[in-house]
N, C-alpha and C. Protein backbone atom coordinates (compact mmCIF):
# COMPACT_ATOMS: atom_id res chain seq x y z
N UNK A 1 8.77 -4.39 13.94
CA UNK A 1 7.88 -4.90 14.96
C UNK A 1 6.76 -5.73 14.36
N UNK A 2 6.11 -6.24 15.11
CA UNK A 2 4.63 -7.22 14.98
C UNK A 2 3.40 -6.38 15.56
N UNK A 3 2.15 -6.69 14.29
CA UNK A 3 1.03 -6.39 15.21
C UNK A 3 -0.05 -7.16 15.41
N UNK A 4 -0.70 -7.69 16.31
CA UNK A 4 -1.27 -8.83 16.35
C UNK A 4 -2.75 -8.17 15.84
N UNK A 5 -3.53 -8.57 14.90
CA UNK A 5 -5.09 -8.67 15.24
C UNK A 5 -5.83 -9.16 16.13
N UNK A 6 -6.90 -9.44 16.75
CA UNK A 6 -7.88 -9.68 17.43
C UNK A 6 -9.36 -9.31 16.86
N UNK A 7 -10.48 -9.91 16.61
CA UNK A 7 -11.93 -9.65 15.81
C UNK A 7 -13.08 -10.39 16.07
N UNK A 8 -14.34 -9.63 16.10
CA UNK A 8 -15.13 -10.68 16.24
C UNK A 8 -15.61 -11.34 16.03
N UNK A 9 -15.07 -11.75 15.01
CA UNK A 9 -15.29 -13.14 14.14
C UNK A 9 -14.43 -14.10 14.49
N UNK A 10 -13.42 -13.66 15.52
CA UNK A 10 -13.06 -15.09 16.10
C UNK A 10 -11.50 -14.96 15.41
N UNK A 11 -11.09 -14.36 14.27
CA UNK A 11 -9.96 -13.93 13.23
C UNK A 11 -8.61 -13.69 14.26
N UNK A 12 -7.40 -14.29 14.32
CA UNK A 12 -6.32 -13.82 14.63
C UNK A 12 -5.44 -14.01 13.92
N UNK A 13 -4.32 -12.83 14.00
CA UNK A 13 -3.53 -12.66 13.29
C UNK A 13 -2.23 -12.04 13.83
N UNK A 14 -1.08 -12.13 13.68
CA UNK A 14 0.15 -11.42 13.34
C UNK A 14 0.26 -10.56 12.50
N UNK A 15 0.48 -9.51 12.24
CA UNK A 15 1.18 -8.60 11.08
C UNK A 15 2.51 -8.54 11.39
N UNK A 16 3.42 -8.74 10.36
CA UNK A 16 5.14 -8.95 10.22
C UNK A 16 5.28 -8.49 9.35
N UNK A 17 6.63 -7.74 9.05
CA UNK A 17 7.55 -7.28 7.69
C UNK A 17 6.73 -8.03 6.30
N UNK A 18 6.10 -6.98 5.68
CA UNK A 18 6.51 -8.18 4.19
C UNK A 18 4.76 -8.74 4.13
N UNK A 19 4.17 -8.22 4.99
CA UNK A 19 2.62 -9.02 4.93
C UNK A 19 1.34 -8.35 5.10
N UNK A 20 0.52 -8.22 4.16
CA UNK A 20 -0.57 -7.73 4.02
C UNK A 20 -1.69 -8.10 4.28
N UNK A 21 -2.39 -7.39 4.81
CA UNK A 21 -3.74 -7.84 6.01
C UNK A 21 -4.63 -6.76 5.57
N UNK A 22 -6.33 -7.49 4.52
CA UNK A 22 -7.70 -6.69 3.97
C UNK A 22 -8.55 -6.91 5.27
N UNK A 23 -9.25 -6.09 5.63
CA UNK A 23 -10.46 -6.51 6.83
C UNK A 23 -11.42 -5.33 6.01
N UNK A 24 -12.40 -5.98 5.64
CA UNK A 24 -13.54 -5.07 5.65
C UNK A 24 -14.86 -5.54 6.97
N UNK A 25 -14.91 -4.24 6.62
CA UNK A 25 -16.10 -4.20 8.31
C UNK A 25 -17.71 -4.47 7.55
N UNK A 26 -17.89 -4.44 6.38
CA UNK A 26 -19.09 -4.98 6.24
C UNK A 26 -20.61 -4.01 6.76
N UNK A 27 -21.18 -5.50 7.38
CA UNK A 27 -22.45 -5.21 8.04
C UNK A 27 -21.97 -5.25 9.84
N UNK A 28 -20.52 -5.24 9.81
CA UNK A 28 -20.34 -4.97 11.70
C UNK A 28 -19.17 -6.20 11.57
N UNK A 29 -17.86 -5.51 12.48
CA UNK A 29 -17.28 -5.94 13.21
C UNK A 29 -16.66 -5.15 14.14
N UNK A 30 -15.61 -5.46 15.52
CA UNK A 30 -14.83 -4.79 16.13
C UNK A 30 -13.50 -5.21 16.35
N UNK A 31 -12.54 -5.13 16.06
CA UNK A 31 -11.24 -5.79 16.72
C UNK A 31 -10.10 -4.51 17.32
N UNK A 32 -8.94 -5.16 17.49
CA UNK A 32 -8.27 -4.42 18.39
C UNK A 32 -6.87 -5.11 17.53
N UNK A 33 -5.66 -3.84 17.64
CA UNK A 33 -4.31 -4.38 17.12
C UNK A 33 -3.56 -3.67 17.96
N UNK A 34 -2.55 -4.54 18.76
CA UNK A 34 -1.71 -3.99 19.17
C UNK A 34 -0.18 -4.89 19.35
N UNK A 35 0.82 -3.91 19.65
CA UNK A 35 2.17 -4.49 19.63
C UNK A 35 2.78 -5.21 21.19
N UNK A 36 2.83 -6.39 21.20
CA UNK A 36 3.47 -6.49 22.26
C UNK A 36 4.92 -6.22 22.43
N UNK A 37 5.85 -5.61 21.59
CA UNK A 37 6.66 -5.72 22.05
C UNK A 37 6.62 -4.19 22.28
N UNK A 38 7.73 -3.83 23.51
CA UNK A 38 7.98 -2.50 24.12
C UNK A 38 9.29 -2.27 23.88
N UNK A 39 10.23 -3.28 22.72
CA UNK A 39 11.91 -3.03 21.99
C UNK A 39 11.36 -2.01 20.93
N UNK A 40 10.78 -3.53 19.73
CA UNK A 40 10.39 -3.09 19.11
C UNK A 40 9.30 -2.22 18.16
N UNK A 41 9.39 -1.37 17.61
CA UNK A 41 8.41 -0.14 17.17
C UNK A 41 7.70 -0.62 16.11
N UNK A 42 6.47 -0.66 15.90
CA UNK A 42 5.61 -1.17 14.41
C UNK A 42 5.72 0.33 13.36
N UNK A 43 6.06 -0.43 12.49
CA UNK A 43 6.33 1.05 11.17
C UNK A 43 5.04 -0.44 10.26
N UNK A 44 4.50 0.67 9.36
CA UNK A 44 3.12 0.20 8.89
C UNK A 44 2.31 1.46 8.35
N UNK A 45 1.58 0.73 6.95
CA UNK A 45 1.38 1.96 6.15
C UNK A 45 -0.52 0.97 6.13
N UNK A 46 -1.13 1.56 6.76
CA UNK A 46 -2.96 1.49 7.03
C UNK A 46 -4.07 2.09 6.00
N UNK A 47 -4.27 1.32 4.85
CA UNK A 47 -5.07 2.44 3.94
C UNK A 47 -6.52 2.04 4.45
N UNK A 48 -7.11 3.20 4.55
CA UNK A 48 -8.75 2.97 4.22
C UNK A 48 -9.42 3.35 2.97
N UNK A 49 -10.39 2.30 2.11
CA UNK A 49 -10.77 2.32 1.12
C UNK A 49 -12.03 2.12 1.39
N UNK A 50 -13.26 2.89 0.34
CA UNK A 50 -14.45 3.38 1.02
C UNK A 50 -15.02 1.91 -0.22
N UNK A 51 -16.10 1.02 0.10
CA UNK A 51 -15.89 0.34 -0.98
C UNK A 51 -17.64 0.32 -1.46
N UNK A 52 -17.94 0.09 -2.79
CA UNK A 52 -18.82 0.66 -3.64
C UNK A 52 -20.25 0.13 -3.21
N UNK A 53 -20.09 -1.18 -2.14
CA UNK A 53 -21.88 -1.46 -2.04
C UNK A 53 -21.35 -1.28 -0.17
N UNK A 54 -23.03 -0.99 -0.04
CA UNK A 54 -22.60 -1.08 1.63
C UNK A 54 -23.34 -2.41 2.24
N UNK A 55 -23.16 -2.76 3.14
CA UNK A 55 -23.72 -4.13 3.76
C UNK A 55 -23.47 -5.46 3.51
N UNK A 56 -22.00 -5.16 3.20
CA UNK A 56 -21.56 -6.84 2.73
C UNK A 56 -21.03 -7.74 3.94
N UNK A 57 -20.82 -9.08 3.48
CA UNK A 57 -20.40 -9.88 4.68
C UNK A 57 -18.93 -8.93 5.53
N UNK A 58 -18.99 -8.71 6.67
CA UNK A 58 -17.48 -8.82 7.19
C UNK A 58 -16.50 -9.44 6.67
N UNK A 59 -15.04 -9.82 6.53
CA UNK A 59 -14.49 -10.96 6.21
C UNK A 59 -12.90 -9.80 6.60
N UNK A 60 -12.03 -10.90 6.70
CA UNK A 60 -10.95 -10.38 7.36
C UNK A 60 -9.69 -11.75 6.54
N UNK A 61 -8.53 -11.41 6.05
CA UNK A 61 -7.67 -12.05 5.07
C UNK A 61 -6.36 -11.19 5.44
N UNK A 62 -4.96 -12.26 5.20
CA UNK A 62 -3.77 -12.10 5.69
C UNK A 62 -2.83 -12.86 4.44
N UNK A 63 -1.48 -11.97 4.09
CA UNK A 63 -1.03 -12.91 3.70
C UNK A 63 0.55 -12.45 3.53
N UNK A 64 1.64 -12.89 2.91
CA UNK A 64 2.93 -12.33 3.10
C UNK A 64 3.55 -12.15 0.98
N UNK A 65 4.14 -10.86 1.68
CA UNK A 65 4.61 -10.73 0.12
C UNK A 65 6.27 -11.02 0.10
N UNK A 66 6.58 -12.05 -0.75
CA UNK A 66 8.50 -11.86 -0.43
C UNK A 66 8.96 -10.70 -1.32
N UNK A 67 10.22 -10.43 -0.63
CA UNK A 67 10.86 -8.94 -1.25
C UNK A 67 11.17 -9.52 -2.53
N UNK A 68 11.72 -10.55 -3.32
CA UNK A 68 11.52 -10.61 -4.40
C UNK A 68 10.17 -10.98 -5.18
N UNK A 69 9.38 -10.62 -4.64
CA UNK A 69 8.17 -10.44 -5.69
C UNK A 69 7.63 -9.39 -6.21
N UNK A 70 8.14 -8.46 -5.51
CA UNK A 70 7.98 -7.00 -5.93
C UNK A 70 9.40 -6.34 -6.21
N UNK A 71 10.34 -6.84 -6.35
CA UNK A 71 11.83 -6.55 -6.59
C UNK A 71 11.98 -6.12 -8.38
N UNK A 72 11.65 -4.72 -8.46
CA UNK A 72 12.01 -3.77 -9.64
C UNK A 72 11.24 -3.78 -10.27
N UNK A 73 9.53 -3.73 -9.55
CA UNK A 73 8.27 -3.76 -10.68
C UNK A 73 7.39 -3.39 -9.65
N UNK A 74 5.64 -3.27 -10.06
CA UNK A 74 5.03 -3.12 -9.40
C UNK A 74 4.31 -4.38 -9.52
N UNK A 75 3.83 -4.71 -8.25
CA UNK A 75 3.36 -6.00 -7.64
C UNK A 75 1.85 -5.80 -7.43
N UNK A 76 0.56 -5.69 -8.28
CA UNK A 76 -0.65 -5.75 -7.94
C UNK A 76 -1.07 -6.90 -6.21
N UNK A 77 -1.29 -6.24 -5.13
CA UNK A 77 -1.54 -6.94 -3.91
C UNK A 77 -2.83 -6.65 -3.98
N UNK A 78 -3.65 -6.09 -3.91
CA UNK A 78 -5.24 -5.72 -3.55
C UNK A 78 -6.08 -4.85 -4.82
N UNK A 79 -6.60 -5.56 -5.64
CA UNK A 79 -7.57 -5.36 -6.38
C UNK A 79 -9.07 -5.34 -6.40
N UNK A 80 -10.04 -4.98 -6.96
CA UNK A 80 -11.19 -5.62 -6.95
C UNK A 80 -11.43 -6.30 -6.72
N UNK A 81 -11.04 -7.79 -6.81
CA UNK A 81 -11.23 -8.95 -6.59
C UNK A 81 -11.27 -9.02 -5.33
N UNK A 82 -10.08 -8.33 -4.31
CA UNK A 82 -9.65 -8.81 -3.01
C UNK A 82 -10.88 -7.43 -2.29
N UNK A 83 -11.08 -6.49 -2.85
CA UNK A 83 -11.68 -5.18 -1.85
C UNK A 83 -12.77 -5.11 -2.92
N UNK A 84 -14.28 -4.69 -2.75
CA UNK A 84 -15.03 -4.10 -3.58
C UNK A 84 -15.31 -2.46 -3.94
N UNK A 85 -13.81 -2.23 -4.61
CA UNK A 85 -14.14 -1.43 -5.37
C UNK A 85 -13.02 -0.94 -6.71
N UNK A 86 -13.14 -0.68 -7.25
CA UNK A 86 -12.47 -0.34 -8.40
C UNK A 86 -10.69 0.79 -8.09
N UNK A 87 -10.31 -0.19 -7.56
CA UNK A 87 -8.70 0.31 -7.25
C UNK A 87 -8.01 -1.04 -7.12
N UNK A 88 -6.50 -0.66 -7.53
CA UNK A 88 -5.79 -1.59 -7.06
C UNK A 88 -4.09 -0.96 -6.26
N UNK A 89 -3.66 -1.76 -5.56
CA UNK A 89 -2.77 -1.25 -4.73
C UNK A 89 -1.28 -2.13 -4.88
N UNK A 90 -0.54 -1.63 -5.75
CA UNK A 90 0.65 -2.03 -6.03
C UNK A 90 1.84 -1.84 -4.96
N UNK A 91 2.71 -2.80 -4.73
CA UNK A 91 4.26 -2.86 -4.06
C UNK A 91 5.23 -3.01 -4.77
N UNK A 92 6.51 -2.11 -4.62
CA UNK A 92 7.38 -2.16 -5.60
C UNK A 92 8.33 -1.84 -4.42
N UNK A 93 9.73 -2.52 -4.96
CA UNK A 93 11.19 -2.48 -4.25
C UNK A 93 12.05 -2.27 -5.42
N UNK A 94 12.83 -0.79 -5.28
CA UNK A 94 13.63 -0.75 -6.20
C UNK A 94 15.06 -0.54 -5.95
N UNK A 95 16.11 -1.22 -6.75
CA UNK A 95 17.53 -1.09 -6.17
C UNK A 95 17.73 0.36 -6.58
N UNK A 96 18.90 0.37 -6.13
CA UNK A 96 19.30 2.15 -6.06
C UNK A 96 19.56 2.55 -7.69
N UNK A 97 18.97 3.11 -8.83
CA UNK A 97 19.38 4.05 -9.77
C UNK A 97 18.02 3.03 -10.79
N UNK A 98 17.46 2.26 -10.27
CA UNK A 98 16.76 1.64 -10.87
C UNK A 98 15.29 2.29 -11.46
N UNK A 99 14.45 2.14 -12.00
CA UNK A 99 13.36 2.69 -12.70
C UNK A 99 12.17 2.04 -13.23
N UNK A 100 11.69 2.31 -12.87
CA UNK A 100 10.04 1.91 -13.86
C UNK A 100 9.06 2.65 -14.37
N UNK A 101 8.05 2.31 -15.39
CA UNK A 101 7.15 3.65 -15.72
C UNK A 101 5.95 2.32 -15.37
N UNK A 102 5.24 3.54 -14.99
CA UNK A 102 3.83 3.20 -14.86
C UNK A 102 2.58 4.10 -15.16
N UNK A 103 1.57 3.84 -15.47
CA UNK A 103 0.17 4.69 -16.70
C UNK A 103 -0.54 4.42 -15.27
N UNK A 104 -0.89 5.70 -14.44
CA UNK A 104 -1.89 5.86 -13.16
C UNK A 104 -3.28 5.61 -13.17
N UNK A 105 -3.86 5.73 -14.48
CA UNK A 105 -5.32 6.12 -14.56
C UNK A 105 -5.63 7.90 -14.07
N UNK A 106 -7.26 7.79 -13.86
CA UNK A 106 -7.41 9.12 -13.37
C UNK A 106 -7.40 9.54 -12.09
N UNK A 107 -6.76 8.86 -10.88
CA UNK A 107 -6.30 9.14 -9.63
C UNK A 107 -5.23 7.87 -9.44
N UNK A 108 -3.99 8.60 -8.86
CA UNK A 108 -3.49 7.77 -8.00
C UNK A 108 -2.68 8.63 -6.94
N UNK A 109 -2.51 7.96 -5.44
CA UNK A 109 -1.83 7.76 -4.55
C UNK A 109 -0.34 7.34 -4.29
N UNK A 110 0.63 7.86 -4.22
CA UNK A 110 1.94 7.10 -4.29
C UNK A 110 2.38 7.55 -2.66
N UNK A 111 2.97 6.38 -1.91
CA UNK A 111 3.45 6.41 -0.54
C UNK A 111 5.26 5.82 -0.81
N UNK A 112 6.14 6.55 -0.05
CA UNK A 112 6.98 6.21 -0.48
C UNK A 112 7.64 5.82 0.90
N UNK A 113 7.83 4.40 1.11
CA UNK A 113 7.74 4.13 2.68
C UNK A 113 9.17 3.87 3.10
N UNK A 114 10.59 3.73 2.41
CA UNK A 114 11.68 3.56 2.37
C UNK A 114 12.36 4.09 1.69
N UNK A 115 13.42 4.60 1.84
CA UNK A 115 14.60 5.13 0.83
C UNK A 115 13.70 6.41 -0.15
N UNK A 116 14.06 6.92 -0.87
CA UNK A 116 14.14 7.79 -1.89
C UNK A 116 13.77 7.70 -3.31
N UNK A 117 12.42 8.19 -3.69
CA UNK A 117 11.86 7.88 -5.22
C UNK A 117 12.09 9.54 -5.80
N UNK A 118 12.32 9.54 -7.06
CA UNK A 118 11.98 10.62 -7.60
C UNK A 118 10.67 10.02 -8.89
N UNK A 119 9.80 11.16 -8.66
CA UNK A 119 8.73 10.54 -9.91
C UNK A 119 8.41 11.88 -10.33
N UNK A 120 8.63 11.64 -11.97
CA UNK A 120 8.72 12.48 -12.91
C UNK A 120 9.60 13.93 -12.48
N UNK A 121 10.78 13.44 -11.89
CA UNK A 121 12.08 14.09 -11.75
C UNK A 121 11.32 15.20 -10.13
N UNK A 122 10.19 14.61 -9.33
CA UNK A 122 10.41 15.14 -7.87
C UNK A 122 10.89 14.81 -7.07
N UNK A 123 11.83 15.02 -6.41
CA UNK A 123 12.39 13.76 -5.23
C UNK A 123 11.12 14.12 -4.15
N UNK A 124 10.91 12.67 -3.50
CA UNK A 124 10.35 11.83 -2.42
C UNK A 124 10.79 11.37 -1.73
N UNK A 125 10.86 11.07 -0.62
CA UNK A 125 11.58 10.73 0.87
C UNK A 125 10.94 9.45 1.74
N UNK A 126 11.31 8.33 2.20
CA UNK A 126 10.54 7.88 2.87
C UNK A 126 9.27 9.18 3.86
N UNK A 127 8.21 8.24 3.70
CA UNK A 127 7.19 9.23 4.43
C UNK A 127 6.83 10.07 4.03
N UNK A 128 7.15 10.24 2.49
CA UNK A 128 6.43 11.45 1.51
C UNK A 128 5.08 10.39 0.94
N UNK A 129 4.65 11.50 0.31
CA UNK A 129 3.70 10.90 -0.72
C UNK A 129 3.21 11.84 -1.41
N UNK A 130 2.83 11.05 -3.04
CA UNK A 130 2.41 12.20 -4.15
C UNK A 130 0.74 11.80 -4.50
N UNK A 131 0.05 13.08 -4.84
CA UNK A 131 -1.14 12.69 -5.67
C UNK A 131 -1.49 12.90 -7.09
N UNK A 132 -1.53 12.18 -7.56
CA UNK A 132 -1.58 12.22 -9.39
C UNK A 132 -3.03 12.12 -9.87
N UNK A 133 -3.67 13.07 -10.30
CA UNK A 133 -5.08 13.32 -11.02
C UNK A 133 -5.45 13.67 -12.12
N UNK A 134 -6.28 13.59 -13.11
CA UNK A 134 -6.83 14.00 -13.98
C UNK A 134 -6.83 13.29 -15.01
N UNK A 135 -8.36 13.02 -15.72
CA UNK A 135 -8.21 12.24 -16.87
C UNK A 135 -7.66 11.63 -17.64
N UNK A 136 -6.35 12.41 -18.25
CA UNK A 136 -5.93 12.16 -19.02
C UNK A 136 -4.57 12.28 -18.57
N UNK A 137 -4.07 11.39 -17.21
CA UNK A 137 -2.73 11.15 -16.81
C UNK A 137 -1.99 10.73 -17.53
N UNK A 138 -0.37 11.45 -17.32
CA UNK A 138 0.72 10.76 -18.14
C UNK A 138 1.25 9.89 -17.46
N UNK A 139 1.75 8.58 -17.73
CA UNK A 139 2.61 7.91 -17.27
C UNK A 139 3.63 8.82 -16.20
N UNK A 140 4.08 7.88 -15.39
CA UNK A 140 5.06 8.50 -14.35
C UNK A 140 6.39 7.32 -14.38
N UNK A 141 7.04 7.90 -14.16
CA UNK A 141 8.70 7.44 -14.03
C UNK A 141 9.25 7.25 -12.41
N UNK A 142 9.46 6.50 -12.42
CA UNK A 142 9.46 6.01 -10.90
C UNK A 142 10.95 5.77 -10.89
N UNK A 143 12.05 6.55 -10.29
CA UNK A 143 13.57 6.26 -10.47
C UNK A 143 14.12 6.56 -8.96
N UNK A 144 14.94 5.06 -8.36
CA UNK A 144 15.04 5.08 -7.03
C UNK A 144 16.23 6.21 -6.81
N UNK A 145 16.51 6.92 -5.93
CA UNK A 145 17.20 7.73 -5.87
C UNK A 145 18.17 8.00 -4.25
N UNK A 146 17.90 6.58 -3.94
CA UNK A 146 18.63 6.21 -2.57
C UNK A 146 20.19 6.14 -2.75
N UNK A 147 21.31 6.13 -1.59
CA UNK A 147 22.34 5.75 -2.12
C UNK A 147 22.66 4.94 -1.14
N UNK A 148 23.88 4.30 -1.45
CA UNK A 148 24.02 3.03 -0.43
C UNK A 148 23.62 3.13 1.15
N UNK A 149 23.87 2.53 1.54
CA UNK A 149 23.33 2.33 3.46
C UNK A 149 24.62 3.74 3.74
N UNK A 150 24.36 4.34 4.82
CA UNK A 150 25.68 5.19 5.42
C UNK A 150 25.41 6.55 4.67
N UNK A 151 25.57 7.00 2.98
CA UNK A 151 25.33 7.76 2.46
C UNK A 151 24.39 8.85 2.69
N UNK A 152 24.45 10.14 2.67
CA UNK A 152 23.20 11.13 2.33
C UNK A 152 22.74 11.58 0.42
N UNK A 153 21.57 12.03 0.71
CA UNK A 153 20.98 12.35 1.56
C UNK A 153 19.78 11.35 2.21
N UNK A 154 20.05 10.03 1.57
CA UNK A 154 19.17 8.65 2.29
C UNK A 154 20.26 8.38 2.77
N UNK A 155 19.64 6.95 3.60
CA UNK A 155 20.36 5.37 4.37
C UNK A 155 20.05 4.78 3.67
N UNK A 156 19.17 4.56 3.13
CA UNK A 156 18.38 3.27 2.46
C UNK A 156 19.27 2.63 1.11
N UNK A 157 18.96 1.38 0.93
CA UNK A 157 20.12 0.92 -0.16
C UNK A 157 18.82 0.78 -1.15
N UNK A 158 17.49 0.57 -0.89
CA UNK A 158 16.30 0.28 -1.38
C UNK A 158 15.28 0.93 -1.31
N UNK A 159 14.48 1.74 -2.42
CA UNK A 159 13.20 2.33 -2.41
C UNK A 159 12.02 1.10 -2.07
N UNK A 160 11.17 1.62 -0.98
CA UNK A 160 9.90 0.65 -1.06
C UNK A 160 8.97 1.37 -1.03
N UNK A 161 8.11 1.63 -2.34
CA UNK A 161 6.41 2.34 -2.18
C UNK A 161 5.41 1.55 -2.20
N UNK A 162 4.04 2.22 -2.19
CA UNK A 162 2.99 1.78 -2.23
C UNK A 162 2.03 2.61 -2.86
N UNK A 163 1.76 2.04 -4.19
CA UNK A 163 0.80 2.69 -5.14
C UNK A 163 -0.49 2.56 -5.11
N UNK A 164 -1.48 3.23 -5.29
CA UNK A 164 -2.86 3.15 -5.08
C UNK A 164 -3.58 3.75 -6.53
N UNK A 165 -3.77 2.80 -7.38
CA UNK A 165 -4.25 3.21 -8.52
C UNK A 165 -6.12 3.31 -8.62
N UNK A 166 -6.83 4.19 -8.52
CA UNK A 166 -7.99 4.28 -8.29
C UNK A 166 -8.43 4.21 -10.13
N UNK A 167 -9.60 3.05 -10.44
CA UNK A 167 -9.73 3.56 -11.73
C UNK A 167 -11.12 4.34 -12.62
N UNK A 168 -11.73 4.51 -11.76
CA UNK A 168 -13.09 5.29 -11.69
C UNK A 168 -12.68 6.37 -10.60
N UNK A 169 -13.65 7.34 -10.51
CA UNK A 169 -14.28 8.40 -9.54
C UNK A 169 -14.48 7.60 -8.58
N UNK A 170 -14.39 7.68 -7.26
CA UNK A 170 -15.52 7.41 -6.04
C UNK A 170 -16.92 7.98 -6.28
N UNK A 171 -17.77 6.83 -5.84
CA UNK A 171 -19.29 7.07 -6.29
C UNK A 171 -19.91 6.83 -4.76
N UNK A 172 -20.90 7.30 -4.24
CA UNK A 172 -21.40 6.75 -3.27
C UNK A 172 -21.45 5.15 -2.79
N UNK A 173 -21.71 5.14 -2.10
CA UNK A 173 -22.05 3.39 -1.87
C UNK A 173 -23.21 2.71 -1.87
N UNK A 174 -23.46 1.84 -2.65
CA UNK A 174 -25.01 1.29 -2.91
C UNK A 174 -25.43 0.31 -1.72
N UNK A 175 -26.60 -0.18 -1.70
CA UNK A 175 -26.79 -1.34 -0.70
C UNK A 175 -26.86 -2.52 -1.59
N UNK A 176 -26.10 -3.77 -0.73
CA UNK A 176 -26.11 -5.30 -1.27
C UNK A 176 -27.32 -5.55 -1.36
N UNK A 177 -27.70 -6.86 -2.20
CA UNK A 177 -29.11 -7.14 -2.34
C UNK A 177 -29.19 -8.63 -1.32
């Protein structure tokens, strides 16, 4: 499905398969998202990130990721740069028996929004998710564990997650100058 934005800054938007949409609320905004269609169902993974100064401009940004850009790796989409604060939020698509390692830092988030991950030999399910903490994290092994379309105990021919690598503590939020 599609979800449209609406904001008061005047901002519209579509959300579609494959496309990522930052809105920070700043010093004030309000908008509204909803689906017009009544076929189709919006599946959509919504993070909120608390971000390190408070009172910054509003600003609202859209954009589309192709499935081969994140096809058997992790795909940095939202960093510091794009959100103010010290995380970044990776996309990865993996074919079925496929693998990657990745070094978390001292928090991360893993959403596993399609098909079947096992990380560090747990199986994960679409609509699972793991939390990984502590200082001195080990790398994790990310091995898709889907089997073809039709098969159990997935459908999926393709793992799709969404990583959230935090690389500091959360600290309160300061005020902009």
């Amino acid at each position: 499905g599609e979800l449209e934005h609406k904001d008061s800054l005047g901002n519209v938007g579509v959300v579609r398969a494959g496309e990522i949409q930052v809105m920070s609320a700043g010093t004030g905004i309000t908008h509204a998202e909803f689906n017009h269609s009544r076929e189709r169902a919006v599946h959509l993974l919504q993070l909120w990130i608390l971000p390190r100064t408070k009172g910054l401009k509003p600003r609202w940004q859209q954009w589309q990721i192709l499935p081969e850009q994140r096809a058997g790796k992790l795909l940095p989409v939202v960093s510091d740069g794009t959100i103010d604060q010290k995380a970044t939020i990776y996309l990865s698509r993996l074919a079925a028996g496929q693998s990657l390692d990745h070094q978390p830092g001292p928090r991360a988030f893993l959403y596993v929004m399609e098909g079947g991950l096992n990380i560090n030999q747990r199986a994960l399910r679409a609509g699972d998710q793991a939390r990984i903490a502590g200082e001195n994290t080990a790398p994790t092994t990310w091995v898709n564990s889907s089997k073809p379309q039709g098969d159990t105990p997935y459908s999926a021919r393709y793992a799709s997650a969404a990583a959230i690598t935090q690389l500091s503590p959360v600290s309160e939020a300061t005020e902009s100058a």
